[in-house]
C-alpha atoms as a PDB file:
ATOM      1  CA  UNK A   1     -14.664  27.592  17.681  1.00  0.00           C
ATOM      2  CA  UNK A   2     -13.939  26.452  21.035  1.00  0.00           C
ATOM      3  CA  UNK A   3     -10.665  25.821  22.937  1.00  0.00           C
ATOM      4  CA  UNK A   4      -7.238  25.530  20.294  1.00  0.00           C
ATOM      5  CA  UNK A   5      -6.129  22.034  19.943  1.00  0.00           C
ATOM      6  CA  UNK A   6      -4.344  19.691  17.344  1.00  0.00           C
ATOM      7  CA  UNK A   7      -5.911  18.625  14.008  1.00  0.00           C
ATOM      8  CA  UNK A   8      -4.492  15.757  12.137  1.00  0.00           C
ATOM      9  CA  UNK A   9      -5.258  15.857   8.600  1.00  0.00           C
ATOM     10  CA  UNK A  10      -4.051  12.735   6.662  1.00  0.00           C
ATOM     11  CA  UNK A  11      -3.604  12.760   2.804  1.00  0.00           C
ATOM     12  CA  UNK A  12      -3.323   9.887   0.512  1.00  0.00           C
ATOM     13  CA  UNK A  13      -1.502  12.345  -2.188  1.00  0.00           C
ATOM     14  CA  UNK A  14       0.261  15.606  -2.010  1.00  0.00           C
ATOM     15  CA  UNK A  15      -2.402  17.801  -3.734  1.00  0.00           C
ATOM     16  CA  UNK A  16      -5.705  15.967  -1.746  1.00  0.00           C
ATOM     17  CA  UNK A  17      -5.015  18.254   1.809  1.00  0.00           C
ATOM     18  CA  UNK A  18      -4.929  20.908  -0.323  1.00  0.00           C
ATOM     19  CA  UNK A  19      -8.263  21.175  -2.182  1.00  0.00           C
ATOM     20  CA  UNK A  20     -10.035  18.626  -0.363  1.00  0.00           C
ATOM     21  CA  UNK A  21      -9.546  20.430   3.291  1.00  0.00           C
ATOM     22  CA  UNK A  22      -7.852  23.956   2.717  1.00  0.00           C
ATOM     23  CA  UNK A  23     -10.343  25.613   3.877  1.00  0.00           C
ATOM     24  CA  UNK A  24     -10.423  23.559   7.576  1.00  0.00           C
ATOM     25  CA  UNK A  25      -6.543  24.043   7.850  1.00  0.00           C
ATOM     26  CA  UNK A  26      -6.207  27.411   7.399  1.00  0.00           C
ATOM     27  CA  UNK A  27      -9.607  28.352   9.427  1.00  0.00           C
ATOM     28  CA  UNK A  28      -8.303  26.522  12.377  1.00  0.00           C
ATOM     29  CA  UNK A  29      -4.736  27.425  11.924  1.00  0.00           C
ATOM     30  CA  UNK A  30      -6.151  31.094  12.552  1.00  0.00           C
ATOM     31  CA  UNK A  31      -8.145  30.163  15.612  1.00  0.00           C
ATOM     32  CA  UNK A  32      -4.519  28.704  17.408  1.00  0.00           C
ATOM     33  CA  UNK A  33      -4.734  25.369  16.341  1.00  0.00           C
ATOM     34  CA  UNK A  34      -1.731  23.272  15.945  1.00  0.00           C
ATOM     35  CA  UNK A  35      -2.394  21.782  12.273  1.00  0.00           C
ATOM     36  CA  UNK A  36       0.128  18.682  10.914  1.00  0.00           C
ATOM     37  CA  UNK A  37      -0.704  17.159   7.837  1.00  0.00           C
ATOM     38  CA  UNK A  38       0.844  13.709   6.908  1.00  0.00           C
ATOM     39  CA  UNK A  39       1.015  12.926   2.848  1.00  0.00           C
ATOM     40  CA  UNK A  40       1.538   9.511   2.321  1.00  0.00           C
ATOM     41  CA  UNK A  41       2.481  10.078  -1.000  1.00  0.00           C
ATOM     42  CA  UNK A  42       3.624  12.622  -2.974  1.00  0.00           C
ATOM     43  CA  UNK A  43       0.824  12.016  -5.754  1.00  0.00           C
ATOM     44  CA  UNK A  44       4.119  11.117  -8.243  1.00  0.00           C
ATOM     45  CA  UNK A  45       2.335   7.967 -10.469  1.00  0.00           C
ATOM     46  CA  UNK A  46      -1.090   8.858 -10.564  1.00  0.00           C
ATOM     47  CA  UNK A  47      -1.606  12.284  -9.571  1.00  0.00           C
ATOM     48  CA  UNK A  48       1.115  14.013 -11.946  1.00  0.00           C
ATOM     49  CA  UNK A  49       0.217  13.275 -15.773  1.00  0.00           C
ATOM     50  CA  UNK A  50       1.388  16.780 -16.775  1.00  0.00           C
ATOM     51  CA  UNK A  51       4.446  16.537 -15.287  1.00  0.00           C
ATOM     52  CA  UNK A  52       5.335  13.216 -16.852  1.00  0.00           C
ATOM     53  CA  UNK A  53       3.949  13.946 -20.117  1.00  0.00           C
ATOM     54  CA  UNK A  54       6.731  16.960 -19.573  1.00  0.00           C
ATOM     55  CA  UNK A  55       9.260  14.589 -19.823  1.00  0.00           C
ATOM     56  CA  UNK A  56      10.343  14.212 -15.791  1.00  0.00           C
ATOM     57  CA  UNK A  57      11.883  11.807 -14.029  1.00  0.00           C
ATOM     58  CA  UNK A  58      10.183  10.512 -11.010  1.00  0.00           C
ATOM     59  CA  UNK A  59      12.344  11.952  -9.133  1.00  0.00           C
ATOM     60  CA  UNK A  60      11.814  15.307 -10.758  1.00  0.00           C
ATOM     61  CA  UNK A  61       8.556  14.805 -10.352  1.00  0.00           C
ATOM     62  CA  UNK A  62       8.417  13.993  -6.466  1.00  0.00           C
ATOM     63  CA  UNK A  63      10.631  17.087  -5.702  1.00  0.00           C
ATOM     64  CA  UNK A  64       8.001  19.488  -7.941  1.00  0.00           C
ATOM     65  CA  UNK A  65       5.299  17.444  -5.747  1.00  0.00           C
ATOM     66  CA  UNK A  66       7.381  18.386  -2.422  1.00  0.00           C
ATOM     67  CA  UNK A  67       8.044  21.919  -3.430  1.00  0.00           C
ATOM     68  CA  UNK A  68       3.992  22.666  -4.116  1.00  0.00           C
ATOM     69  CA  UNK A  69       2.945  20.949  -1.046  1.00  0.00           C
ATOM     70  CA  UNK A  70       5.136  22.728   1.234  1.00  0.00           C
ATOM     71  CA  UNK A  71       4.574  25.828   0.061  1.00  0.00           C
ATOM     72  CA  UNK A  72       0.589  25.330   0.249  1.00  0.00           C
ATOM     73  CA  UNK A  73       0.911  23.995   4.053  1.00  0.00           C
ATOM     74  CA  UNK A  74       2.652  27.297   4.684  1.00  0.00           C
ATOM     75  CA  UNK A  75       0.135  29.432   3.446  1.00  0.00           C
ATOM     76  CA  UNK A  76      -2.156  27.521   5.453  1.00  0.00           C
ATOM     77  CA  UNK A  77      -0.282  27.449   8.552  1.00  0.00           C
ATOM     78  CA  UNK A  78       0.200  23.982   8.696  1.00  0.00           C
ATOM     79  CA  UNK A  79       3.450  21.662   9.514  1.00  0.00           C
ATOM     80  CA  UNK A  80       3.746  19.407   7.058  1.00  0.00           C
ATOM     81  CA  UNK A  81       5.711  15.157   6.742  1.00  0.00           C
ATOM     82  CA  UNK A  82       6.033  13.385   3.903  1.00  0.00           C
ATOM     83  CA  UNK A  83       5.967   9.194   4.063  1.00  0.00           C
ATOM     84  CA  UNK A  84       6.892   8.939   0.481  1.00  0.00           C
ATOM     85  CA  UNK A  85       5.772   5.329   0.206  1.00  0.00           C
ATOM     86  CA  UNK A  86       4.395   5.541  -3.008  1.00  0.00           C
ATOM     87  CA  UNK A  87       1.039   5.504  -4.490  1.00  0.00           C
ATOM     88  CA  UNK A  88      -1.046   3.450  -7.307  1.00  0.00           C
ATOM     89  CA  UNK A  89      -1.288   1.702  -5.427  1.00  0.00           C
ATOM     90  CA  UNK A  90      -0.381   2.693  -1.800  1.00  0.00           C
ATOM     91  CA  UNK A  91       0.804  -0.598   0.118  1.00  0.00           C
ATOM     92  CA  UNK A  92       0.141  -0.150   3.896  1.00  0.00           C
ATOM     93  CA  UNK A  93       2.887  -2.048   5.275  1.00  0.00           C
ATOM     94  CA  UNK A  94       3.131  -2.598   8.783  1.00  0.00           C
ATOM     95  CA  UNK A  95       5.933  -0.395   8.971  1.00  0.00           C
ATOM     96  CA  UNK A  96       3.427   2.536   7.560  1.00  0.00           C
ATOM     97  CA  UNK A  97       1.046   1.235  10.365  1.00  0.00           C
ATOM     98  CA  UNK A  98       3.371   1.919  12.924  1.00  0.00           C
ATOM     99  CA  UNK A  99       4.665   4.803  11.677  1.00  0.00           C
ATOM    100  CA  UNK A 100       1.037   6.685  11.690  1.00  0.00           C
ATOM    101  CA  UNK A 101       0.703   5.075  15.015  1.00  0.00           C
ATOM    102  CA  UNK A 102       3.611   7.157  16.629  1.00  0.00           C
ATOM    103  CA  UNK A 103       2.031  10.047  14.984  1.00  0.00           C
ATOM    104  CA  UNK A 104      -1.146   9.564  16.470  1.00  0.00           C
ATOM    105  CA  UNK A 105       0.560   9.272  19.681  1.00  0.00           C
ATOM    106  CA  UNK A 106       3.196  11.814  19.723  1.00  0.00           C
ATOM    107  CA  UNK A 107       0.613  14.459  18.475  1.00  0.00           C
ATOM    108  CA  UNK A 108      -2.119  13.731  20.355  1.00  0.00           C
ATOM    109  CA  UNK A 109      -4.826  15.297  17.772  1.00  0.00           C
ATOM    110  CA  UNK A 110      -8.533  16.160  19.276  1.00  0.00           C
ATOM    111  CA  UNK A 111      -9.744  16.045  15.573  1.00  0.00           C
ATOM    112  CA  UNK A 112      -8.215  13.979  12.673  1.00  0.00           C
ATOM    113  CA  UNK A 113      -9.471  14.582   9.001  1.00  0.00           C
ATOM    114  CA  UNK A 114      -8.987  12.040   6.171  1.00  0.00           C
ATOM    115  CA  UNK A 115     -10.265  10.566   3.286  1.00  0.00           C
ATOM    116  CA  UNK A 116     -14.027   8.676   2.862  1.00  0.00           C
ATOM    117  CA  UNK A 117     -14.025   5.106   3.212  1.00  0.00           C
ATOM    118  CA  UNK A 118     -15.659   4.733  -0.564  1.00  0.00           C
ATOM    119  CA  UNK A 119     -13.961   5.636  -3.885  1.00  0.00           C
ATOM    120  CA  UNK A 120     -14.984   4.014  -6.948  1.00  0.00           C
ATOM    121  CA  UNK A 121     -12.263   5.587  -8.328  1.00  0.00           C
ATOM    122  CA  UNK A 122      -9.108   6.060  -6.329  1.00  0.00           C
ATOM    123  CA  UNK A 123      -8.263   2.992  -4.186  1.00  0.00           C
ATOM    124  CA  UNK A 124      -5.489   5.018  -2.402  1.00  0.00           C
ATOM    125  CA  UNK A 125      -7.950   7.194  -1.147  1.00  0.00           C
ATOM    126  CA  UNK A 126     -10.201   4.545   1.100  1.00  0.00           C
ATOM    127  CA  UNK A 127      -6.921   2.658   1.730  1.00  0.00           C
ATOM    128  CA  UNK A 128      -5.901   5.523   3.987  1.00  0.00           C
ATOM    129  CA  UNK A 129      -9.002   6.053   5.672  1.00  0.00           C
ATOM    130  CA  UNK A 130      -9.397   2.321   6.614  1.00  0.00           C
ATOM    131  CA  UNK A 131      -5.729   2.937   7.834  1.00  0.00           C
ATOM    132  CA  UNK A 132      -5.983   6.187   9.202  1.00  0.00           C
ATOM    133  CA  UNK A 133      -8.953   4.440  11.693  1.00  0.00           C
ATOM    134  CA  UNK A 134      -6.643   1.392  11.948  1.00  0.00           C
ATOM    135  CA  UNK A 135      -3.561   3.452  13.700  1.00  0.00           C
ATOM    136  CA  UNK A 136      -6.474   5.334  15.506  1.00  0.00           C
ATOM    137  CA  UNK A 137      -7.546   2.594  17.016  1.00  0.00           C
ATOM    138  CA  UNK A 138      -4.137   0.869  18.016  1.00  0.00           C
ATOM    139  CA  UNK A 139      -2.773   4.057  19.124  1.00  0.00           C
ATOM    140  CA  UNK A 140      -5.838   3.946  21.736  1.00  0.00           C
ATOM    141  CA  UNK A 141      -4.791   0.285  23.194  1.00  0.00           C
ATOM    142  CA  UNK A 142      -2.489   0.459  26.649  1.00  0.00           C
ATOM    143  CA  UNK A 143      -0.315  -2.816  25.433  1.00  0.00           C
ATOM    144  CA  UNK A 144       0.337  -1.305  21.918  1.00  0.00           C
ATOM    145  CA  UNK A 145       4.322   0.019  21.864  1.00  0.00           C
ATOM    146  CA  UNK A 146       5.447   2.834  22.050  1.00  0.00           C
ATOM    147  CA  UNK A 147       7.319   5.678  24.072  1.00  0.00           C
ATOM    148  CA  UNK A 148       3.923   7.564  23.499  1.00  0.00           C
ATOM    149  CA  UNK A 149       1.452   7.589  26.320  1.00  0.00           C
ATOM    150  CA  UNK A 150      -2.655   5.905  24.863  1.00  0.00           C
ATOM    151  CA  UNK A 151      -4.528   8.307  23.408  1.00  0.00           C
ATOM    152  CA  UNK A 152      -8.299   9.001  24.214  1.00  0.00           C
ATOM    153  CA  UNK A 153     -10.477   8.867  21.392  1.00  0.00           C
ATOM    154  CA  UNK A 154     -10.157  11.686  18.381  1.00  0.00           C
ATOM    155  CA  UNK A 155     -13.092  12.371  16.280  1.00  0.00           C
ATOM    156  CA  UNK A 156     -12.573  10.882  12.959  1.00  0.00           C
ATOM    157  CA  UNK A 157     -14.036  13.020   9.809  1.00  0.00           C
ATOM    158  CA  UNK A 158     -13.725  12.836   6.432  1.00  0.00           C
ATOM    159  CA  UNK A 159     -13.417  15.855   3.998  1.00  0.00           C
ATOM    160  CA  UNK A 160     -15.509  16.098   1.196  1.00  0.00           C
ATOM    161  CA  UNK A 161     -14.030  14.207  -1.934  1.00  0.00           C
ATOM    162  CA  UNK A 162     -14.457  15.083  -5.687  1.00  0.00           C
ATOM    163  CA  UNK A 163     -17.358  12.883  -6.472  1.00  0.00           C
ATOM    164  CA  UNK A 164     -19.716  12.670  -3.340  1.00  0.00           C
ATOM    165  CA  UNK A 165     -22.611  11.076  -4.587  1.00  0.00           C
ATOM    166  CA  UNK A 166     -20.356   8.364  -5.717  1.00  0.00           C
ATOM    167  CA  UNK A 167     -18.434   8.094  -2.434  1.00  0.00           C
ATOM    168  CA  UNK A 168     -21.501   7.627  -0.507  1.00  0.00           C
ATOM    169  CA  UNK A 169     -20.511  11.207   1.406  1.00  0.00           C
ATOM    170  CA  UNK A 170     -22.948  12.775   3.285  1.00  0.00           C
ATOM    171  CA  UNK A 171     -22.804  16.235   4.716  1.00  0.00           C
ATOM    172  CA  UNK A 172     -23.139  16.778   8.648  1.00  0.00           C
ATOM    173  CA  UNK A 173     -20.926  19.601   9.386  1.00  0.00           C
ATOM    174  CA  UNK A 174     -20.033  22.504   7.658  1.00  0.00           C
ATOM    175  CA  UNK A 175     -17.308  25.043   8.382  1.00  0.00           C
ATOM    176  CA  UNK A 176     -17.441  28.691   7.259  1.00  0.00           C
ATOM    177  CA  UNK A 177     -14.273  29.281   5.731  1.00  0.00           C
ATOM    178  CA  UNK A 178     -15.257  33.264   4.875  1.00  0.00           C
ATOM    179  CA  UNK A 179     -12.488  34.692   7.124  1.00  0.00           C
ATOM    180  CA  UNK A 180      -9.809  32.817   5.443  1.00  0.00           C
ATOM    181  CA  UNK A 181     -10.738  32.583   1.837  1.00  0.00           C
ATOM    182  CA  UNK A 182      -8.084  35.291   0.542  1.00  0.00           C
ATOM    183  CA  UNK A 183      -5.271  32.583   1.244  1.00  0.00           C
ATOM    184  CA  UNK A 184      -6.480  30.770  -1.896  1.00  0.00           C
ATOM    185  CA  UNK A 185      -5.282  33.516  -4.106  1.00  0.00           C
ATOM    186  CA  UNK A 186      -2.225  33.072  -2.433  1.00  0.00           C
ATOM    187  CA  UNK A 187      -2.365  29.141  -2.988  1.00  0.00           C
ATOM    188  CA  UNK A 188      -2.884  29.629  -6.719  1.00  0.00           C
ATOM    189  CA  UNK A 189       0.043  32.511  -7.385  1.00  0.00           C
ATOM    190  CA  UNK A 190       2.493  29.627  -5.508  1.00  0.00           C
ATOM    191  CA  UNK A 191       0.858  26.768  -7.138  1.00  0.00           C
ATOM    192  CA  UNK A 192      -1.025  27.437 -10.333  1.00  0.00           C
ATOM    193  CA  UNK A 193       1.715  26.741 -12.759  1.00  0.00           C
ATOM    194  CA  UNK A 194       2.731  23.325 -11.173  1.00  0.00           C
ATOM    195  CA  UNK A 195      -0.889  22.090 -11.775  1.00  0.00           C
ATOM    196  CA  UNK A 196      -1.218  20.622  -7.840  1.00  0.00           C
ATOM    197  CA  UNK A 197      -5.258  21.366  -8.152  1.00  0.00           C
ATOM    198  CA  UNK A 198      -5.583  19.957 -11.529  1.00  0.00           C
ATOM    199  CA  UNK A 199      -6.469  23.276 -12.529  1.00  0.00           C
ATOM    200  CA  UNK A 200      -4.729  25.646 -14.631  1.00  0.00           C
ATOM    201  CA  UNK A 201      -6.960  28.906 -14.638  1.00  0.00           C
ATOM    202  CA  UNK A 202      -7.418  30.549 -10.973  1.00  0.00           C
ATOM    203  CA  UNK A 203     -10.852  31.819 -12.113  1.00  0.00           C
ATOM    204  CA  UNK A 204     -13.679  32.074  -9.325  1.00  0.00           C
ATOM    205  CA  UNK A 205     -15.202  29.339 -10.286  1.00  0.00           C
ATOM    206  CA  UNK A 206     -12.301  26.854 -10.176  1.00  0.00           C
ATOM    207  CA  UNK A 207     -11.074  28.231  -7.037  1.00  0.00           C
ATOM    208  CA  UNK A 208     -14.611  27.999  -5.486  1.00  0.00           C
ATOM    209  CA  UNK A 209     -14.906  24.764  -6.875  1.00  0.00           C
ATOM    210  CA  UNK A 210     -12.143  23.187  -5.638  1.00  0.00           C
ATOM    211  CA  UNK A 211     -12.507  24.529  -2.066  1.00  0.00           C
ATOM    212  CA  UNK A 212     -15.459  22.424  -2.223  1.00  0.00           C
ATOM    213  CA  UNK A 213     -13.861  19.479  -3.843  1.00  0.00           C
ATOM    214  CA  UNK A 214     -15.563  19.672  -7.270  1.00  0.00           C
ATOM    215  CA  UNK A 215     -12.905  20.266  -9.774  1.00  0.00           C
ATOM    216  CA  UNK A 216     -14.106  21.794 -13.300  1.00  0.00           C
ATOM    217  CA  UNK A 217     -12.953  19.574 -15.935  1.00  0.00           C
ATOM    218  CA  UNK A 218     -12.712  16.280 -13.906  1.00  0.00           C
ATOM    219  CA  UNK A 219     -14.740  13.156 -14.609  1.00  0.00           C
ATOM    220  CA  UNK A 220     -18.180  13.690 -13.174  1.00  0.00           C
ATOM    221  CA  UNK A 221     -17.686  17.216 -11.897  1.00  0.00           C
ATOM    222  CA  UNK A 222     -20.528  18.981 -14.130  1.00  0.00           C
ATOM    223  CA  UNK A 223     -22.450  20.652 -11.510  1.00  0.00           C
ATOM    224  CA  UNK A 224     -22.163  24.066 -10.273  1.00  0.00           C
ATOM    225  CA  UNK A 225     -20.106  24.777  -7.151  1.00  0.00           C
ATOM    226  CA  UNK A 226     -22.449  25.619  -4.529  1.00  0.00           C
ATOM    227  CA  UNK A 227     -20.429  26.011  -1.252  1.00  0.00           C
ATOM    228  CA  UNK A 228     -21.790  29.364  -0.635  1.00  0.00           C
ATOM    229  CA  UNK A 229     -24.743  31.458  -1.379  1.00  0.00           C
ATOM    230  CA  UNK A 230     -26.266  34.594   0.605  1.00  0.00           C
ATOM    231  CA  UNK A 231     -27.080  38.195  -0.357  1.00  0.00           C
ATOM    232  CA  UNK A 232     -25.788  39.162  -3.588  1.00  0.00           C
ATOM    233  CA  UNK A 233     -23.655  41.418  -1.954  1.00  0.00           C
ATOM    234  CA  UNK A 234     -22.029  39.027   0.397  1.00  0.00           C
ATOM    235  CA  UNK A 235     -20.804  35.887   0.008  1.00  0.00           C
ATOM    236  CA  UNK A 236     -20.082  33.429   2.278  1.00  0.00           C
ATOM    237  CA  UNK A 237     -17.860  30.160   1.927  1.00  0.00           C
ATOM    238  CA  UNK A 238     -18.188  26.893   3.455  1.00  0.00           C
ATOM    239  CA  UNK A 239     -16.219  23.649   3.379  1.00  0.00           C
ATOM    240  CA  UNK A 240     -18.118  20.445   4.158  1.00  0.00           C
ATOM    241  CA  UNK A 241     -17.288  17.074   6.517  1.00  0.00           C
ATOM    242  CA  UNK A 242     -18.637  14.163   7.493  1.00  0.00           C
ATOM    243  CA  UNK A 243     -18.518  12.972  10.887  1.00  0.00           C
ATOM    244  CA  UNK A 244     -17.528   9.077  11.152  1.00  0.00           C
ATOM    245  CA  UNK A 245     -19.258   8.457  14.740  1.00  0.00           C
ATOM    246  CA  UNK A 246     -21.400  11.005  16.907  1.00  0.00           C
ATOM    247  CA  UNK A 247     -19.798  14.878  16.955  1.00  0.00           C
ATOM    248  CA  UNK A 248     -19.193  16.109  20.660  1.00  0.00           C
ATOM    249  CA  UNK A 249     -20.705  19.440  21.464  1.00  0.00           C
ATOM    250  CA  UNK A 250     -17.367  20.810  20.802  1.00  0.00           C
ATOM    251  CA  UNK A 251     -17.056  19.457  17.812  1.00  0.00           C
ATOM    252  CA  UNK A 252     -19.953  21.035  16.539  1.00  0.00           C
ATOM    253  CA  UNK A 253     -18.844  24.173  17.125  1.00  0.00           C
ATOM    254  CA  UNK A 254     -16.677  24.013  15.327  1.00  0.00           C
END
């Protein structure tokens, strides 16, 4: 990995920096990175059926939501805001706009990692990636303002969702996430009992699985985690992006 920089992962729902991107967080958290993840919601309508079916209040429900995320962005290394503007659906208001805008700005990120732009099954998710490159590209224009200075021009990538064949996601970088793997025990032992992965067993499989973004039990998600396969006596993890324009050579390195 080359120089340390900022990376600006954006998440539609509490739980999707988590086992969408973990593995990208805390790998470049460890290399010096500055890493700030922006929920936009806390994943309290359509993310939390357990919760409700528990009997919560919504706003029972968003603090549990808060409480998971912010523990799992610590264990990552990550700094962590919450927009709380509420999902299903998630209404990008021009306030929201704005809002990201600043961020964009203020942080000045040399990578930012998001959703895919297709979901068959989650409009939230595309929502914020059509926003996410939206503020992007305002926070780039010299009349837009703000007490922010223009940014240049951040590679925009999207983590691998749940369903990739139905999300049109194809696979042109992949990070080895090897070196940092033991943080998802940790991840699970804070968050296993709250349900943020959708999983309630912290076997190898599910925790394999959802570091690739292929949770066992979920609609569609019959096939084998694959993220990593080498000599039987060492295996190696990777986590999987998409680039959304042409990688710069540092960018592949990474």
């Amino acid at each position: 990995m080359s120089q340390p920089g900022t990376l600006l992962v954006v998440s539609a729902h509490a739980a999707d920096f988590v086992w969408r991107s973990g593995g990208a967080i805390a790998l470049h958290s460890a290399q010096g990175w500055k890493v700030r993840v922006l929920c936009l919601t806390f994943g309290e309508r359509g993310e939390s059926a357990r919760l409700w079916k528990e009997g919560k209040s919504l706003e029972d429900i968003k603090s549990v939501r808060r409480f998971e995320a912010e523990q799992a962005a610590a264990i990552l290394g990550a700094e962590i805001r919450f927009f709380d503007v509420g999902d299903y659906p998630i209404d990008v208001t021009p306030e929201l706009r704005n809002d990201l805008v600043q961020e964009i700005r203020e942080n000045r990120p040399n990578i930012i990692l998001t959703h895919t732009f297709v979901d068959p099954y989650n409009a939230d998710h595309p929502r914020t990636a059509e926003l996410v490159r939206e503020a992007r590209i305002l926070a780039q224009a010299h009349g837009y303002p703000s007490e922010h200075p223009p940014i240049g021009a951040p590679q925009l990538y999207s983590f691998e969702p749940h369903q990739p064949e139905q999300c049109q996601f194809r696979v042109d970088l992949l990070l080895d996430i090897t070196s940092v793997f033991e943080k998802s025990g940790r991840l699970w032992n804070a968050c296993k009992r709250k349900n943020i992965c959708g999983c309630t067993t912290p076997t190898w499989r599910n925790v394999v699985a959802c570091k690739r973004g292929a949770i066992p039990g979920r609609t569609s998600c019959t096939r084998r985690p694959i993220n990593a396969f080498s000599h039987r006596s060492e295996v190696r993890l990777y986590e999987a992006c998409h680039c959304n324009g042409r990688p710069t050579t540092e960018q592949r390195s990474c």
